[in-house]
ModelCIF file with pLDDT and N, C-alpha, C, O atoms, coordinates in Angstrom:
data_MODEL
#
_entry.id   MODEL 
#
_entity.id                         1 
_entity.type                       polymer 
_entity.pdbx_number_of_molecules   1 
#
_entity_poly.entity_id                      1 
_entity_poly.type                           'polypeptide(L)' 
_entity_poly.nstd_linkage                   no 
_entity_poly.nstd_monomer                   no 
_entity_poly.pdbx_seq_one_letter_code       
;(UNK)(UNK)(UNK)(UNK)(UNK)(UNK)(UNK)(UNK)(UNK)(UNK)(UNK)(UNK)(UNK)(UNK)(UNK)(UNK)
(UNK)(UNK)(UNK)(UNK)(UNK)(UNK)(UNK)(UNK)(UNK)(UNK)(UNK)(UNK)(UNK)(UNK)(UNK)(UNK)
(UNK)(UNK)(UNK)(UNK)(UNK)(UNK)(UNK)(UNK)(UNK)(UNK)(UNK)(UNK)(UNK)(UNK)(UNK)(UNK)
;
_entity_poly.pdbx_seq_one_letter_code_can   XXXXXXXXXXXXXXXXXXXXXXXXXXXXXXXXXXXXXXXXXXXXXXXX 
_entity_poly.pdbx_strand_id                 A 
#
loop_
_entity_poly_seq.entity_id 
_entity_poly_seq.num 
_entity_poly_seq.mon_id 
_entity_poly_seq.hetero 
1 1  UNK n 
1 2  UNK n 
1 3  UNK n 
1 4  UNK n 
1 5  UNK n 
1 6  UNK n 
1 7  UNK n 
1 8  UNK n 
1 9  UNK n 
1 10 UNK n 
1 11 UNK n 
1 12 UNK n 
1 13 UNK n 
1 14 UNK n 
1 15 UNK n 
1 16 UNK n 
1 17 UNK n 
1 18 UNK n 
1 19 UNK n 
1 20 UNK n 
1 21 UNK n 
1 22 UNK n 
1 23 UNK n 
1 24 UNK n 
1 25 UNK n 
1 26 UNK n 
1 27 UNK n 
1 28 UNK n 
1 29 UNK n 
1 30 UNK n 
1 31 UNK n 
1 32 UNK n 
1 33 UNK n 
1 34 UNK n 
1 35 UNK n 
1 36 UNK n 
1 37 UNK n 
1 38 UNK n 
1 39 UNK n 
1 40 UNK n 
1 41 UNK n 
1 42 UNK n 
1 43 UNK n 
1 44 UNK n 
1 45 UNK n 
1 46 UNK n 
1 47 UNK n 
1 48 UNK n 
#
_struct_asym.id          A 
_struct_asym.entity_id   1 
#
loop_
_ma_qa_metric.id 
_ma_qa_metric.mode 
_ma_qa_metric.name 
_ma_qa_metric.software_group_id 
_ma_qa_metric.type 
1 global pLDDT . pLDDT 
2 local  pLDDT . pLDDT 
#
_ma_qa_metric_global.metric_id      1 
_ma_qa_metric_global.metric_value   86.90 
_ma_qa_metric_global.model_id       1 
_ma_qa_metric_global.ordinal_id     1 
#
loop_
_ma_qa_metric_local.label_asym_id 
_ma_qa_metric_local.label_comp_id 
_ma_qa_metric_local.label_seq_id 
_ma_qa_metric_local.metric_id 
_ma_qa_metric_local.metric_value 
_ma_qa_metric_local.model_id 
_ma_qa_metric_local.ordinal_id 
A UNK 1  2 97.00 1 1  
A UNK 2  2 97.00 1 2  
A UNK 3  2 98.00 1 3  
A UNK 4  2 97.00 1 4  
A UNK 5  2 97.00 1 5  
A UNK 6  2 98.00 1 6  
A UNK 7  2 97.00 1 7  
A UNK 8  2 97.00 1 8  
A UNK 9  2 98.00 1 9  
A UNK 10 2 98.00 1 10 
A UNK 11 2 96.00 1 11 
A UNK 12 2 96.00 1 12 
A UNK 13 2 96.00 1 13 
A UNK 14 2 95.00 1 14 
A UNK 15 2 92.00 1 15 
A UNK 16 2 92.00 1 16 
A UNK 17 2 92.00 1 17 
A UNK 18 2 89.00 1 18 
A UNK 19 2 89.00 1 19 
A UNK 20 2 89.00 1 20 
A UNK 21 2 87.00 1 21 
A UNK 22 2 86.00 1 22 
A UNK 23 2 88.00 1 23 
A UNK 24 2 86.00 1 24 
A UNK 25 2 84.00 1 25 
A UNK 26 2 88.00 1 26 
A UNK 27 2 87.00 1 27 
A UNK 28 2 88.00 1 28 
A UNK 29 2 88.00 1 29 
A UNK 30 2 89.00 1 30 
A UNK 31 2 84.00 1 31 
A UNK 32 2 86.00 1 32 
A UNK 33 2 86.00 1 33 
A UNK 34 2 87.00 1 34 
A UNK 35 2 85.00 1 35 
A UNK 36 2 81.00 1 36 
A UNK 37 2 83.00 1 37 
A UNK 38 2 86.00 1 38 
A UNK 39 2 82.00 1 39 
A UNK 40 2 78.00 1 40 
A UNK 41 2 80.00 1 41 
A UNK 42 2 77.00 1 42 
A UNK 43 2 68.00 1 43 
A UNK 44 2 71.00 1 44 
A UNK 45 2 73.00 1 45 
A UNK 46 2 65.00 1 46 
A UNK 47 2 60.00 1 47 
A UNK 48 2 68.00 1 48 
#
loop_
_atom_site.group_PDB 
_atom_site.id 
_atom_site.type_symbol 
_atom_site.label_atom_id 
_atom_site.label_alt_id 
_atom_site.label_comp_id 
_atom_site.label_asym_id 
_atom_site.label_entity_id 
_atom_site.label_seq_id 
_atom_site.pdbx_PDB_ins_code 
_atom_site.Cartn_x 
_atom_site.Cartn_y 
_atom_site.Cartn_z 
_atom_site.occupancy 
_atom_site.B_iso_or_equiv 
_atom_site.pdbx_formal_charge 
_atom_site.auth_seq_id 
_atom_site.auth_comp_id 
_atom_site.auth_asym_id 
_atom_site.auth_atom_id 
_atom_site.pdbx_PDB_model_num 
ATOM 1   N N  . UNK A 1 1  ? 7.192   -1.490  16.072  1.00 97.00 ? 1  UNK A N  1 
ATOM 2   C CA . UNK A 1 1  ? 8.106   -1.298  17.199  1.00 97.00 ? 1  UNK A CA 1 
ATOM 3   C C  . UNK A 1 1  ? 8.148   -2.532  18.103  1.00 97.00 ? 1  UNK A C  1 
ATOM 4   O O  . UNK A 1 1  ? 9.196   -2.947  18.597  1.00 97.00 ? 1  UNK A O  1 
ATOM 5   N N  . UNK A 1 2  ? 7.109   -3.019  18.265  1.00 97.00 ? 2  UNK A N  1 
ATOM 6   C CA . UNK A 1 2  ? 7.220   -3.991  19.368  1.00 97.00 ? 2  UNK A CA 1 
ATOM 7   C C  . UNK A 1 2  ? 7.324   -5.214  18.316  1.00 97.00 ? 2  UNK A C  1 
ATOM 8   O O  . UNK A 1 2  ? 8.288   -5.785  18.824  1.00 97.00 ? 2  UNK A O  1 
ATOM 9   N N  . UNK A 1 3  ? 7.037   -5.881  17.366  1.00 98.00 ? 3  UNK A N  1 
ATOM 10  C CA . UNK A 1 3  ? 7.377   -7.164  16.695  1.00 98.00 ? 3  UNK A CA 1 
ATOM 11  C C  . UNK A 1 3  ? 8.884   -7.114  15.313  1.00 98.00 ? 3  UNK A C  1 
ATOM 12  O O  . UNK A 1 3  ? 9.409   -8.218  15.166  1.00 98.00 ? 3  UNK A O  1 
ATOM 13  N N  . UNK A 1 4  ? 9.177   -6.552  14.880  1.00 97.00 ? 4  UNK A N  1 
ATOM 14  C CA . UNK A 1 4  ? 10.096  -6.404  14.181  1.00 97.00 ? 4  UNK A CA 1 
ATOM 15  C C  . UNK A 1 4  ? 11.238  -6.910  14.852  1.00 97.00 ? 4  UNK A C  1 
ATOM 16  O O  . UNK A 1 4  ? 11.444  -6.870  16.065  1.00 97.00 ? 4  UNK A O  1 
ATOM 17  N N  . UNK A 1 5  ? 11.922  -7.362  14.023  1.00 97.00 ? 5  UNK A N  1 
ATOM 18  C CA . UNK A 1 5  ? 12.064  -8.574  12.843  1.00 97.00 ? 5  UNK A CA 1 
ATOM 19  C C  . UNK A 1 5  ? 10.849  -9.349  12.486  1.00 97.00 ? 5  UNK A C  1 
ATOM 20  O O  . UNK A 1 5  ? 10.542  -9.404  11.295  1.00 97.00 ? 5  UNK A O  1 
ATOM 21  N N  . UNK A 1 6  ? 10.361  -9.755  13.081  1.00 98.00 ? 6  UNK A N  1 
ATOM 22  C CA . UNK A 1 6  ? 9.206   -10.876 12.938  1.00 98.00 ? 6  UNK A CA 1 
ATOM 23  C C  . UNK A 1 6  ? 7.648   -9.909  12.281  1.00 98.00 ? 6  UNK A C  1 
ATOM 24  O O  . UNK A 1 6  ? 6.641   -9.670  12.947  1.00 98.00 ? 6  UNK A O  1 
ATOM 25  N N  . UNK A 1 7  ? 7.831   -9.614  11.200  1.00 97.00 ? 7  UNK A N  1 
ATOM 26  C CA . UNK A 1 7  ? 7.252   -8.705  10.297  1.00 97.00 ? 7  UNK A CA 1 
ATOM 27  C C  . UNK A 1 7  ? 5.763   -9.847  10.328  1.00 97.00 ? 7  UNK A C  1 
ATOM 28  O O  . UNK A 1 7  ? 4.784   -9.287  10.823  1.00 97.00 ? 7  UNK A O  1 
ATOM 29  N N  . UNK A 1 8  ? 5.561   -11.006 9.969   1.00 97.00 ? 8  UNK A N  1 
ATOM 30  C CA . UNK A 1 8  ? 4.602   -11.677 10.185  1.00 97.00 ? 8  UNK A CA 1 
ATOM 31  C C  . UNK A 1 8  ? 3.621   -11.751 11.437  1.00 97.00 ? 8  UNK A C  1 
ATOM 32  O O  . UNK A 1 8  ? 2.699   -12.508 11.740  1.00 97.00 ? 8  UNK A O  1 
ATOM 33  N N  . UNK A 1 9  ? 4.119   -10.817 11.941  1.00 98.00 ? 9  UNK A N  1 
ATOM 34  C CA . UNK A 1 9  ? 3.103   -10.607 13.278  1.00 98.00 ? 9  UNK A CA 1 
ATOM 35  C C  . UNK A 1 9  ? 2.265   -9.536  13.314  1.00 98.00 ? 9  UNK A C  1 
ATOM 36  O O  . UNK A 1 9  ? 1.509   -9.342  14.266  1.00 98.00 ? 9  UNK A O  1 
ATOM 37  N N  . UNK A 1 10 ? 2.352   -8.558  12.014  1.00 98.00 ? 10 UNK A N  1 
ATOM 38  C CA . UNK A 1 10 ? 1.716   -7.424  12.156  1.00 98.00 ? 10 UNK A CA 1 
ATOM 39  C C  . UNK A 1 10 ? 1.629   -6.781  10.410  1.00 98.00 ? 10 UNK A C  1 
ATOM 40  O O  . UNK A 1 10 ? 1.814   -5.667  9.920   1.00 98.00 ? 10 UNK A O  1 
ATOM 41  N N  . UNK A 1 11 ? 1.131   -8.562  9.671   1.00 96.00 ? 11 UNK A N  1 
ATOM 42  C CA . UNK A 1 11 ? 0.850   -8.328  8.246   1.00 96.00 ? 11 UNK A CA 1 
ATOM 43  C C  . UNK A 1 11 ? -0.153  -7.269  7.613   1.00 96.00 ? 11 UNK A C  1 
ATOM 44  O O  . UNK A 1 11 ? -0.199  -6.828  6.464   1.00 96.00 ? 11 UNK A O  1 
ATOM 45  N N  . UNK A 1 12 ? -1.012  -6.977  8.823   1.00 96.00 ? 12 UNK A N  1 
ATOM 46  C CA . UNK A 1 12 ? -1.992  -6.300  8.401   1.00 96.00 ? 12 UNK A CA 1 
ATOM 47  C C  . UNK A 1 12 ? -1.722  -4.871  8.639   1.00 96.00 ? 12 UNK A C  1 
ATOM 48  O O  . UNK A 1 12 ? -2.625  -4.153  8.209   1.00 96.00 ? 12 UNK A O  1 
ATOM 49  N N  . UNK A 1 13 ? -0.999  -4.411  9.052   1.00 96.00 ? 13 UNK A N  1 
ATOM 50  C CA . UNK A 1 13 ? -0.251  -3.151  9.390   1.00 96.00 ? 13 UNK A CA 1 
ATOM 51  C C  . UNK A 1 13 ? 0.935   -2.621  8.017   1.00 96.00 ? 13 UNK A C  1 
ATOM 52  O O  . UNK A 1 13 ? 1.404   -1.560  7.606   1.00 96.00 ? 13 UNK A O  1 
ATOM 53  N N  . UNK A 1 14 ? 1.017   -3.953  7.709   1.00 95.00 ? 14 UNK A N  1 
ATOM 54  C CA . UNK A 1 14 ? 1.796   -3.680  6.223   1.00 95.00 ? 14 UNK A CA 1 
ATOM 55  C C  . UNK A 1 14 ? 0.993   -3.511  5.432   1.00 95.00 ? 14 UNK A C  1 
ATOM 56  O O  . UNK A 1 14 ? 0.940   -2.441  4.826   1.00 95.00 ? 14 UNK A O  1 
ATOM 57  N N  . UNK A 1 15 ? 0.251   -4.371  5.233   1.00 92.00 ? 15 UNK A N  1 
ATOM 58  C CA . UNK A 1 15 ? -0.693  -4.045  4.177   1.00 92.00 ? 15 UNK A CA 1 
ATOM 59  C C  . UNK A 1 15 ? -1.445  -2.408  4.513   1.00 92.00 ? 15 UNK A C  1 
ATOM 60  O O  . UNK A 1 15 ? -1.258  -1.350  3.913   1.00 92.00 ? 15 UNK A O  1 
ATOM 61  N N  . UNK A 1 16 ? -2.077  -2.618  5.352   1.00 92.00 ? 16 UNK A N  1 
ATOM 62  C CA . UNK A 1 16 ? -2.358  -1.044  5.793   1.00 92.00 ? 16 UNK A CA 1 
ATOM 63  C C  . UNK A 1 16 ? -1.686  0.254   5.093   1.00 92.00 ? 16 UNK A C  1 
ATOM 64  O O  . UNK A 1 16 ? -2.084  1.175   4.380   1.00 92.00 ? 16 UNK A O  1 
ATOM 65  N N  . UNK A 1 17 ? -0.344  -0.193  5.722   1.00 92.00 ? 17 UNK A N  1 
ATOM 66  C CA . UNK A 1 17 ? 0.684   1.231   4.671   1.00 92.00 ? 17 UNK A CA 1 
ATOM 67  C C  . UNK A 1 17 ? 0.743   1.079   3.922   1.00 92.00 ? 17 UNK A C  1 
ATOM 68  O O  . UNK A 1 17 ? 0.759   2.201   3.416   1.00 92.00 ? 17 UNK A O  1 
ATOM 69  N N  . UNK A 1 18 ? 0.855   -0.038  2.697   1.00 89.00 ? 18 UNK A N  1 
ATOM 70  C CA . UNK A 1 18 ? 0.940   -0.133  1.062   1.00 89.00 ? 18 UNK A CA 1 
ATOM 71  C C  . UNK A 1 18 ? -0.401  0.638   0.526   1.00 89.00 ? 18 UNK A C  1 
ATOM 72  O O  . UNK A 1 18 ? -0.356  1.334   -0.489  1.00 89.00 ? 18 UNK A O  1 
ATOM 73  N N  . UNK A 1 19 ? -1.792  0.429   1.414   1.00 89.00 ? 19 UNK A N  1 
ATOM 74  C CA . UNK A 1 19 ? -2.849  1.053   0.430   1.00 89.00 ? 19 UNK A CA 1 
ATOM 75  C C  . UNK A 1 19 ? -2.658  2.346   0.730   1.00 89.00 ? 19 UNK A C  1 
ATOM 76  O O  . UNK A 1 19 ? -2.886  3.150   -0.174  1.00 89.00 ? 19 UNK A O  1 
ATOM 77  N N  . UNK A 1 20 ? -2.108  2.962   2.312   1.00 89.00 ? 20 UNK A N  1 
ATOM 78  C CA . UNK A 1 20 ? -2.357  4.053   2.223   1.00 89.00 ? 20 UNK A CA 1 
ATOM 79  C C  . UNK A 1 20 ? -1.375  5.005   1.847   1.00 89.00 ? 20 UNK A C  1 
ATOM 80  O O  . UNK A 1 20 ? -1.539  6.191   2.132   1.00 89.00 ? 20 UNK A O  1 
ATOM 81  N N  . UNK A 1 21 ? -0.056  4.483   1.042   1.00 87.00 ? 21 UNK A N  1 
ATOM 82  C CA . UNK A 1 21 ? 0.746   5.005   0.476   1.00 87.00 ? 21 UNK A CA 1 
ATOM 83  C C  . UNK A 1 21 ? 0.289   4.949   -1.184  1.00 87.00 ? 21 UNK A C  1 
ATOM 84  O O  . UNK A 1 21 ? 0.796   5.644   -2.065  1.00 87.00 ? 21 UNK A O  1 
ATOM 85  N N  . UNK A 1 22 ? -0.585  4.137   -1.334  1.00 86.00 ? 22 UNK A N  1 
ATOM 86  C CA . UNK A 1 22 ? -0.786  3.752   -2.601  1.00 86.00 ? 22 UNK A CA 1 
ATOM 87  C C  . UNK A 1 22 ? -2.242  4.872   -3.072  1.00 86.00 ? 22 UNK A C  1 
ATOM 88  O O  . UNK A 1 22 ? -2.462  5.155   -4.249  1.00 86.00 ? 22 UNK A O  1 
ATOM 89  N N  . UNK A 1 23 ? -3.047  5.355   -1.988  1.00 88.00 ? 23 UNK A N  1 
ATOM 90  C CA . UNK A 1 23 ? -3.686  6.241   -2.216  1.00 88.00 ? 23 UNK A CA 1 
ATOM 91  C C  . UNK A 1 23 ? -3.594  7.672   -2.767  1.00 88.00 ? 23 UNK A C  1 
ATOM 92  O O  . UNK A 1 23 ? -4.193  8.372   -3.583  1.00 88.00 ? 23 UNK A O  1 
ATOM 93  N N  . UNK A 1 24 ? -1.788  7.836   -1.304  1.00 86.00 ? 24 UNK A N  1 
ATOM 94  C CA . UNK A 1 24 ? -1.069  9.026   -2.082  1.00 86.00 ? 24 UNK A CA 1 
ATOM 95  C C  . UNK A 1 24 ? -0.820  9.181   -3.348  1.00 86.00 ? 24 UNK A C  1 
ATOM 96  O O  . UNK A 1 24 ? -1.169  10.128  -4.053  1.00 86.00 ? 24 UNK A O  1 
ATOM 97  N N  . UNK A 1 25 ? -0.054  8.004   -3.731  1.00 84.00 ? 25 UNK A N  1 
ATOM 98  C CA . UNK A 1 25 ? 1.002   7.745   -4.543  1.00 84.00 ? 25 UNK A CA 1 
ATOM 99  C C  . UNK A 1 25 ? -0.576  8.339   -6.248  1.00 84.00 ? 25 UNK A C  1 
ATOM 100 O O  . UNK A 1 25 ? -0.300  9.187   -7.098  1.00 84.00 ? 25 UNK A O  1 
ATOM 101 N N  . UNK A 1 26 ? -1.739  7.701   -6.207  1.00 88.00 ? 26 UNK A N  1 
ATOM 102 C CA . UNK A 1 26 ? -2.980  7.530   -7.251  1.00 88.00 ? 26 UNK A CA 1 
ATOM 103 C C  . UNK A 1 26 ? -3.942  8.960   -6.963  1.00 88.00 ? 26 UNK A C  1 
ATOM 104 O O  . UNK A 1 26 ? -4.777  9.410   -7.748  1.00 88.00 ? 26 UNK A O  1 
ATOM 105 N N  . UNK A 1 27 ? -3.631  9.446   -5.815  1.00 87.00 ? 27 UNK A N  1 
ATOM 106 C CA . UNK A 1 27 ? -4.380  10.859  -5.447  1.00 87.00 ? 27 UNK A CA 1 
ATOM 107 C C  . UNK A 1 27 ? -5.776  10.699  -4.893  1.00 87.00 ? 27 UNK A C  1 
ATOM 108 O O  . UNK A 1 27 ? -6.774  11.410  -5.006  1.00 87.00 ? 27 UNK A O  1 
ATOM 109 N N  . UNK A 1 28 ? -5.572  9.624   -4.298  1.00 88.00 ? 28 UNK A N  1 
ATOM 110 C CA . UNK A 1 28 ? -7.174  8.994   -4.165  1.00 88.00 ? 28 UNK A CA 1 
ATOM 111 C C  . UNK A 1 28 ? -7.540  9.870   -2.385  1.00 88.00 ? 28 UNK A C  1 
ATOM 112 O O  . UNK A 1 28 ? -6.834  9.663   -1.399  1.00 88.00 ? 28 UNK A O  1 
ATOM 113 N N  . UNK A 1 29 ? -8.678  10.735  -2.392  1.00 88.00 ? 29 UNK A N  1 
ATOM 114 C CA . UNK A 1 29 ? -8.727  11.618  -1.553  1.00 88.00 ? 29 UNK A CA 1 
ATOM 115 C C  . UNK A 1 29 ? -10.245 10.891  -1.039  1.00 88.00 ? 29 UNK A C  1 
ATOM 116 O O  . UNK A 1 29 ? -10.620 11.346  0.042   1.00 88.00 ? 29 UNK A O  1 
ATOM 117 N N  . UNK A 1 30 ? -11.027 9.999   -1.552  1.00 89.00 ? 30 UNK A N  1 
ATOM 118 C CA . UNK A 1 30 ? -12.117 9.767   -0.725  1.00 89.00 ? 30 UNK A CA 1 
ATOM 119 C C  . UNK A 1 30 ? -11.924 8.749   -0.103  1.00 89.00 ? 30 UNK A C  1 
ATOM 120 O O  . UNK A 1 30 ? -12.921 8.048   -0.278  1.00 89.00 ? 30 UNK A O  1 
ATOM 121 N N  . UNK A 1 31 ? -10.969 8.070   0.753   1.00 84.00 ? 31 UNK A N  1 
ATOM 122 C CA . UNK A 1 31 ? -10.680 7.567   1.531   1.00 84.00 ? 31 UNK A CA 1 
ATOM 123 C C  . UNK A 1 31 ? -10.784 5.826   1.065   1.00 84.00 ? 31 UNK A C  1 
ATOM 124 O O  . UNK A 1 31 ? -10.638 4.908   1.872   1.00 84.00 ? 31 UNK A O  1 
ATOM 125 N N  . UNK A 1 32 ? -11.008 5.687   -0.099  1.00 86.00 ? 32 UNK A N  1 
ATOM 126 C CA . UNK A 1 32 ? -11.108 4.173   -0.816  1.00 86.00 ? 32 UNK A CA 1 
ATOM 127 C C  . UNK A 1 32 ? -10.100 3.754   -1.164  1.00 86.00 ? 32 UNK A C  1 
ATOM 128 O O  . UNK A 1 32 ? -9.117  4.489   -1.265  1.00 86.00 ? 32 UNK A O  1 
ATOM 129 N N  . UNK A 1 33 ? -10.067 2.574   -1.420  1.00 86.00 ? 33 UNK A N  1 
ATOM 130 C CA . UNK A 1 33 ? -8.910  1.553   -1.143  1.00 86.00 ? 33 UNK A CA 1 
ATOM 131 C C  . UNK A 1 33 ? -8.642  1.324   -3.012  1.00 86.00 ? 33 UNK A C  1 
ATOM 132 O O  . UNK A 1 33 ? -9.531  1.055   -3.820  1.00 86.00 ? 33 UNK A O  1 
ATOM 133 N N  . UNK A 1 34 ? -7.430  1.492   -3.262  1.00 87.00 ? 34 UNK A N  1 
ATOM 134 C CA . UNK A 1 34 ? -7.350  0.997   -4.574  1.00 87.00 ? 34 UNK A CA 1 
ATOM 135 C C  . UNK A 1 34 ? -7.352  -0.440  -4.832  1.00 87.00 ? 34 UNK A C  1 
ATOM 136 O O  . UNK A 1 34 ? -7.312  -1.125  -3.810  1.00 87.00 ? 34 UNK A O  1 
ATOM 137 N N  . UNK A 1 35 ? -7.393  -1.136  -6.062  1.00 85.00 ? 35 UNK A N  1 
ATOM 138 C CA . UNK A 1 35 ? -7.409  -2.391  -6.372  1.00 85.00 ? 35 UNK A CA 1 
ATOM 139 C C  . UNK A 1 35 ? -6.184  -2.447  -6.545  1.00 85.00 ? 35 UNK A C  1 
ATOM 140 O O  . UNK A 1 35 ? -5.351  -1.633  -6.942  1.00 85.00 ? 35 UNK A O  1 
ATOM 141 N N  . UNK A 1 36 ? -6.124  -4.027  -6.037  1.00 81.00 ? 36 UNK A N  1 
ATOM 142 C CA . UNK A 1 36 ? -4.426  -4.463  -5.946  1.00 81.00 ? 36 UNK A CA 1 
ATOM 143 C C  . UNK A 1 36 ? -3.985  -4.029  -7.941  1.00 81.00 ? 36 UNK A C  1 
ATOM 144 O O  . UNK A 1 36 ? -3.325  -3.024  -8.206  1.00 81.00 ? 36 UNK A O  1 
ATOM 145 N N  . UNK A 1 37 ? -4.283  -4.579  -8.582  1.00 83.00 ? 37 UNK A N  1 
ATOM 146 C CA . UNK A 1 37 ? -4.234  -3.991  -9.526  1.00 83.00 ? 37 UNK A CA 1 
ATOM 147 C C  . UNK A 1 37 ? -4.088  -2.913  -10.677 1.00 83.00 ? 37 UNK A C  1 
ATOM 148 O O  . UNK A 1 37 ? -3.684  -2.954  -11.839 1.00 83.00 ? 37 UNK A O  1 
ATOM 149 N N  . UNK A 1 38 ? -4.611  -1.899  -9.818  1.00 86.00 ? 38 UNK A N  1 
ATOM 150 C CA . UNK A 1 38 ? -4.752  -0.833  -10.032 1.00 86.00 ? 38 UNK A CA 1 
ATOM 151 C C  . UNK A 1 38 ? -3.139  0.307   -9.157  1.00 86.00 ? 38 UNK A C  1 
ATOM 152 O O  . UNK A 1 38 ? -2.576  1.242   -9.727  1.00 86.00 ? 38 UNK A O  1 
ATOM 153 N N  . UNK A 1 39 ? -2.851  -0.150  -7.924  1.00 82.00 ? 39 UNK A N  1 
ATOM 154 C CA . UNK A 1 39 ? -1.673  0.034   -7.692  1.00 82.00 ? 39 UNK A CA 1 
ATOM 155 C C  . UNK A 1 39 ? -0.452  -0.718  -8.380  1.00 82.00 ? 39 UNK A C  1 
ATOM 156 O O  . UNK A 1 39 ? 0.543   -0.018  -8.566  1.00 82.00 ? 39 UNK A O  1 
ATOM 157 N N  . UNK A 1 40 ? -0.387  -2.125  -8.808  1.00 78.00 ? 40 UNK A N  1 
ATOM 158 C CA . UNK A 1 40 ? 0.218   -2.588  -9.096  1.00 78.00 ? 40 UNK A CA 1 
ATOM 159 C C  . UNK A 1 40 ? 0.553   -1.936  -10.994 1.00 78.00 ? 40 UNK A C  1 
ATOM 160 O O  . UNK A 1 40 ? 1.483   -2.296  -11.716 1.00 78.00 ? 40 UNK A O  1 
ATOM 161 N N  . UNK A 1 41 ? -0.359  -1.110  -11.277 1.00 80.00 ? 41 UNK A N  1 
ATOM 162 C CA . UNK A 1 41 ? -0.575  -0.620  -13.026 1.00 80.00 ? 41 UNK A CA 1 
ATOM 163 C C  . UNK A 1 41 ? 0.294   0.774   -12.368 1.00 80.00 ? 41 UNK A C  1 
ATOM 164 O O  . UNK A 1 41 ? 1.265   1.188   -13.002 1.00 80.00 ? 41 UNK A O  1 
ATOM 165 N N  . UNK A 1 42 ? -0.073  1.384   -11.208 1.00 77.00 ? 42 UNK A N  1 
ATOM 166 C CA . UNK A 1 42 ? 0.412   2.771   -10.733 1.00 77.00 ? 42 UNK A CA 1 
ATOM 167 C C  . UNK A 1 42 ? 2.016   2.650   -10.793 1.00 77.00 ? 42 UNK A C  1 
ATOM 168 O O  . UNK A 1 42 ? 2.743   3.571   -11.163 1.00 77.00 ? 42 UNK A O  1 
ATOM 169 N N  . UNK A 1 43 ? 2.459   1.394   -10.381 1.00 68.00 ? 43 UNK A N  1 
ATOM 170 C CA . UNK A 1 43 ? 3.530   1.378   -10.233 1.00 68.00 ? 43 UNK A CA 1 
ATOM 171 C C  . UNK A 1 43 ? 4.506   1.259   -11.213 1.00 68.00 ? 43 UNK A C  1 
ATOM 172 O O  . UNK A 1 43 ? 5.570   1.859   -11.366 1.00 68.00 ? 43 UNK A O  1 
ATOM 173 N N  . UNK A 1 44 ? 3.682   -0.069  -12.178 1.00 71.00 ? 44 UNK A N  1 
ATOM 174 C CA . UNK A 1 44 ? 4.387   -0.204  -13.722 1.00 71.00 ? 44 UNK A CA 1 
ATOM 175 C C  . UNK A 1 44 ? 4.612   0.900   -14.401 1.00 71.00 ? 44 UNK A C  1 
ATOM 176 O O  . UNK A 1 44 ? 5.672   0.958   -15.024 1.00 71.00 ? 44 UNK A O  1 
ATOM 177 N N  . UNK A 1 45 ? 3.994   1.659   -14.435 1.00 73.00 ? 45 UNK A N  1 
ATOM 178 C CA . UNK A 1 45 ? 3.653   3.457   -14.854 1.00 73.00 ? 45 UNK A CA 1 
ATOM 179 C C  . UNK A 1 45 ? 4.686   3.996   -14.741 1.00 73.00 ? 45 UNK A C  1 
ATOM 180 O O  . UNK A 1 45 ? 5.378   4.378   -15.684 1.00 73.00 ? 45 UNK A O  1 
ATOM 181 N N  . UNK A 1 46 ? 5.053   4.155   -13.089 1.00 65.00 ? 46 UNK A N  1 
ATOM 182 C CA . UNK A 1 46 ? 6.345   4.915   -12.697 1.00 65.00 ? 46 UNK A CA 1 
ATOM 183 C C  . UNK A 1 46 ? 7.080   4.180   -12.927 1.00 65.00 ? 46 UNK A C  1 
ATOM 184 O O  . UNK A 1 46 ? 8.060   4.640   -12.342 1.00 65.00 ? 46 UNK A O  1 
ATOM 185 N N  . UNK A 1 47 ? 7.416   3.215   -13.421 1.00 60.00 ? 47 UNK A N  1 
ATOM 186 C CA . UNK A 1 47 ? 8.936   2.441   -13.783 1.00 60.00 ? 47 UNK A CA 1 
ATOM 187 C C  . UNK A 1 47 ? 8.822   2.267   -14.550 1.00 60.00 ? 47 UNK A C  1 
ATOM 188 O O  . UNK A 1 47 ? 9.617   1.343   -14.725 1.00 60.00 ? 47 UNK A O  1 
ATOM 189 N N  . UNK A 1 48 ? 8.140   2.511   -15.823 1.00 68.00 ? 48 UNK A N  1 
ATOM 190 C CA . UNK A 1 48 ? 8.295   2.328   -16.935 1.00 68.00 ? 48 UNK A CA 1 
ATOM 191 C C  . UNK A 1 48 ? 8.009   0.926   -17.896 1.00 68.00 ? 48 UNK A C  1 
ATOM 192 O O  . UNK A 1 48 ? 8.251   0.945   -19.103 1.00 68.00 ? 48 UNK A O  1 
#
């Protein structure tokens, strides 16, 4: 809210939501962080 457009001011807030969408997305319920990798395989998955 307060930096947008300027998305580089609050990289870590992005990243933030990618793991914790990426937790949903893998079902990961003990609160651990997937490997970039391991989301990045989650994703190839769903797209085929």
């Amino acid at each position: 809210e307060r930096h947008a457009p300027n998305h580089s001011r609050y990289t870590d807030q992005i990243g933030d939501e990618i793991y914790r969408l990426g937790q949903k997305a893998l079902n990961i319920t003990d609160g651990s962080r997937p490997s970039y990798q391991r989301m990045i395989d989650a994703l190839c998955k769903q797209l085929g």
